[in-house]
C-alpha atoms as a PDB file:
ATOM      1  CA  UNK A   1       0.000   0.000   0.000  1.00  0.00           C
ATOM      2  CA  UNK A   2       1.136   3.480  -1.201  1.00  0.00           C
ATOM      3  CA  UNK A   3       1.958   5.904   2.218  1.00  0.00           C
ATOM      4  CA  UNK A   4       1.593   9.364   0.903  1.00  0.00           C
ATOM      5  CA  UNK A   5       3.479  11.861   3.670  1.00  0.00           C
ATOM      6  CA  UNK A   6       2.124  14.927   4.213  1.00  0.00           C
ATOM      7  CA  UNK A   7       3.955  18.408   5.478  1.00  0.00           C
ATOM      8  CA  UNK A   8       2.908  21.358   7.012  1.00  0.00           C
ATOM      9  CA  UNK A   9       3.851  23.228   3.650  1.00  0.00           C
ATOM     10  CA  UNK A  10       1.632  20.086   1.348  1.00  0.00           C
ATOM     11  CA  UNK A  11      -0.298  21.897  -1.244  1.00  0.00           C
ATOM     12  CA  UNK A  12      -4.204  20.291  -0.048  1.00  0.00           C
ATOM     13  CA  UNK A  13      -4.654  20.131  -4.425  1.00  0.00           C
ATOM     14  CA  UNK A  14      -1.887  18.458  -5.239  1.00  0.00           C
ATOM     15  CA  UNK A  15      -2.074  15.769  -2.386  1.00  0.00           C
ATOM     16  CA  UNK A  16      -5.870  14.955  -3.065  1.00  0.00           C
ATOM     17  CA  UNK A  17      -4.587  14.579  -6.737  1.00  0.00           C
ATOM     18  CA  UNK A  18      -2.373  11.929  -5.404  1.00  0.00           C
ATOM     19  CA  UNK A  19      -5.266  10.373  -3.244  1.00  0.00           C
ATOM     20  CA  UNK A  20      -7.857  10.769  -6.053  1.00  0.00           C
ATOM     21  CA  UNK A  21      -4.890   9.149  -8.656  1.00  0.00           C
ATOM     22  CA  UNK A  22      -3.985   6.208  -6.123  1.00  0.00           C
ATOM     23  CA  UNK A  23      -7.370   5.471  -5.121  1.00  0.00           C
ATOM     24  CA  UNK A  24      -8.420   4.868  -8.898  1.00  0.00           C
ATOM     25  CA  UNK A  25      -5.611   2.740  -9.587  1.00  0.00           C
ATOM     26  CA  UNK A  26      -5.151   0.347  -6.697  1.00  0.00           C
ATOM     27  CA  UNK A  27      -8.261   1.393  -4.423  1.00  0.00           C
ATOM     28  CA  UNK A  28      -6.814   2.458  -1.296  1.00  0.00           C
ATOM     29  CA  UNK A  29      -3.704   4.273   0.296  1.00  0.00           C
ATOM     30  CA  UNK A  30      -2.808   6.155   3.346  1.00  0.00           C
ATOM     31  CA  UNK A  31      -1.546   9.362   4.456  1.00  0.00           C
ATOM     32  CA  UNK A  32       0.655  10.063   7.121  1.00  0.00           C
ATOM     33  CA  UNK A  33       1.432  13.481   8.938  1.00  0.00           C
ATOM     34  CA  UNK A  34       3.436  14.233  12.042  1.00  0.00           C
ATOM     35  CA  UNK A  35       2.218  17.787  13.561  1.00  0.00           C
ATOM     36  CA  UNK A  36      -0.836  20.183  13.769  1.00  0.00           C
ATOM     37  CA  UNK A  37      -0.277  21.885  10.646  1.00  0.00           C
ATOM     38  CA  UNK A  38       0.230  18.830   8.541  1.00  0.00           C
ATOM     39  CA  UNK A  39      -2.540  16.857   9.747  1.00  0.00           C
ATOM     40  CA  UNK A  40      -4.335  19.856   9.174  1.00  0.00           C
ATOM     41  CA  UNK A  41      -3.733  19.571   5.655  1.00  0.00           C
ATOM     42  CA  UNK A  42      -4.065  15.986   5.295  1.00  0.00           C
ATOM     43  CA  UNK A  43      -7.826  16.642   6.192  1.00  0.00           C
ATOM     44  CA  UNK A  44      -8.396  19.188   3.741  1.00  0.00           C
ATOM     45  CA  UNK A  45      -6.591  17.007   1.337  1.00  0.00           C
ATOM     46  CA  UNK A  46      -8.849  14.469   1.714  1.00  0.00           C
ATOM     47  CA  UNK A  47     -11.979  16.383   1.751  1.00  0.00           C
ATOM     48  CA  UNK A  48     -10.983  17.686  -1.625  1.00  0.00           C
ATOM     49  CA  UNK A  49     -10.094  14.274  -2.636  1.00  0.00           C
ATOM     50  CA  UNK A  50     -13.611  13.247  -1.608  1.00  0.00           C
ATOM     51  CA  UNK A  51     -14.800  15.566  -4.429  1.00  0.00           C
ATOM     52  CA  UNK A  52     -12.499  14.207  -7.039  1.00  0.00           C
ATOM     53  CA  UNK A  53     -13.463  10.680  -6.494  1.00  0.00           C
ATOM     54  CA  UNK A  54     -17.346  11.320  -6.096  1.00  0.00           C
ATOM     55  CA  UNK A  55     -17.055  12.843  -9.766  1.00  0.00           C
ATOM     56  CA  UNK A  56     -16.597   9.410 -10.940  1.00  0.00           C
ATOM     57  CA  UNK A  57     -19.018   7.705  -8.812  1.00  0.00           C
ATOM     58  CA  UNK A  58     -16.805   6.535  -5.981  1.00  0.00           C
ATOM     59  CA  UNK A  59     -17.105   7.398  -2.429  1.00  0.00           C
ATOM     60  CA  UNK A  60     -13.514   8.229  -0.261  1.00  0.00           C
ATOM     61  CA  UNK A  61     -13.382   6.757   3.481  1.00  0.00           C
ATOM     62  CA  UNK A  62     -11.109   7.129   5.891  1.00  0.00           C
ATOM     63  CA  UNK A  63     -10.353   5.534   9.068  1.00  0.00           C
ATOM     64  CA  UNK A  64      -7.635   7.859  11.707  1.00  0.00           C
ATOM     65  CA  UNK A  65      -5.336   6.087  13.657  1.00  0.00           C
ATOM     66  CA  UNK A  66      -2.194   6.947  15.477  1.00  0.00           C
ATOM     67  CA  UNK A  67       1.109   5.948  14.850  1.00  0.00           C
ATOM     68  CA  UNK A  68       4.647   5.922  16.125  1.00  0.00           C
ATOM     69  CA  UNK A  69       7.401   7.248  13.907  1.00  0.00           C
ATOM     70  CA  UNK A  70      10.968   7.726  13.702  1.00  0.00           C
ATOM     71  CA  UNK A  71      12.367  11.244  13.196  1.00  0.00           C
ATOM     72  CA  UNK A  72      16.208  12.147  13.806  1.00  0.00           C
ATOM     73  CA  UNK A  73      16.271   9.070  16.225  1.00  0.00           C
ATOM     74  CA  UNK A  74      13.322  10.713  18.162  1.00  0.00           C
ATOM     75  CA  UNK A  75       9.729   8.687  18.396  1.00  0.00           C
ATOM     76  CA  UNK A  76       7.443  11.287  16.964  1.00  0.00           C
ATOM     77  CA  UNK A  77       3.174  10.302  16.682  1.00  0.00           C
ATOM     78  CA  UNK A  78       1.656  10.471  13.764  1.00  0.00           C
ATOM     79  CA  UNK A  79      -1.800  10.661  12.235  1.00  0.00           C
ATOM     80  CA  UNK A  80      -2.773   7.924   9.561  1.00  0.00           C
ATOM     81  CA  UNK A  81      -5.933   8.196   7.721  1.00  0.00           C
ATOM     82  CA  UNK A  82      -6.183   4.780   6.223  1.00  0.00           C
ATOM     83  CA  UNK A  83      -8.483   5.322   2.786  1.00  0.00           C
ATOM     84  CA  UNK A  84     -10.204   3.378   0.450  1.00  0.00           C
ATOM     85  CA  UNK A  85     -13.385   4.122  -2.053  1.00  0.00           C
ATOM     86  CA  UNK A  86     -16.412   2.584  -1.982  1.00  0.00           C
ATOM     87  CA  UNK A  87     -18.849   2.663  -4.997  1.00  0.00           C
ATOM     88  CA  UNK A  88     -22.015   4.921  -4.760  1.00  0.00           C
END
């Protein structure tokens, strides 16, 4: 499964173009973001997504969970949205 990462400085377009694009291909990915301001716009990345993928009659859903990640040898947590499209 494809782990897109997300920053605080992710364009929200350009990573629900990579949602909408992976989500069509192999029907589910996951996005990862360490911080306030990148989960931040992980969520609007997916809501966008949402629109992208309803235009062709599928239906984005994601499931949060935290994670533990490695950063410069420091454990860091992390939001994963797990996400997957369902058909309308």
């Amino acid at each position: 499964m494809d782990i897109l990462r997300v920053s605080a400085n992710s364009s929200p377009n350009s990573v629900a173009g990579a949602i909408a694009s992976i989500v069509r291909s192999s029907g589910q990915t996951e996005i990862q973001s360490v911080g306030a301001g990148a989960t931040n716009q992980a969520v609007k990345s997916i809501a966008v997504a949402r629109g992208y993928l309803a235009a062709v009659g599928l239906d984005l859903v994601c499931f949060p969970e935290f994670s533990t990640v490695e950063i410069n040898g420091e454990e860091r947590t992390a939001m994963r949205f797990v996400c997957f499209a369902l058909s309308e």
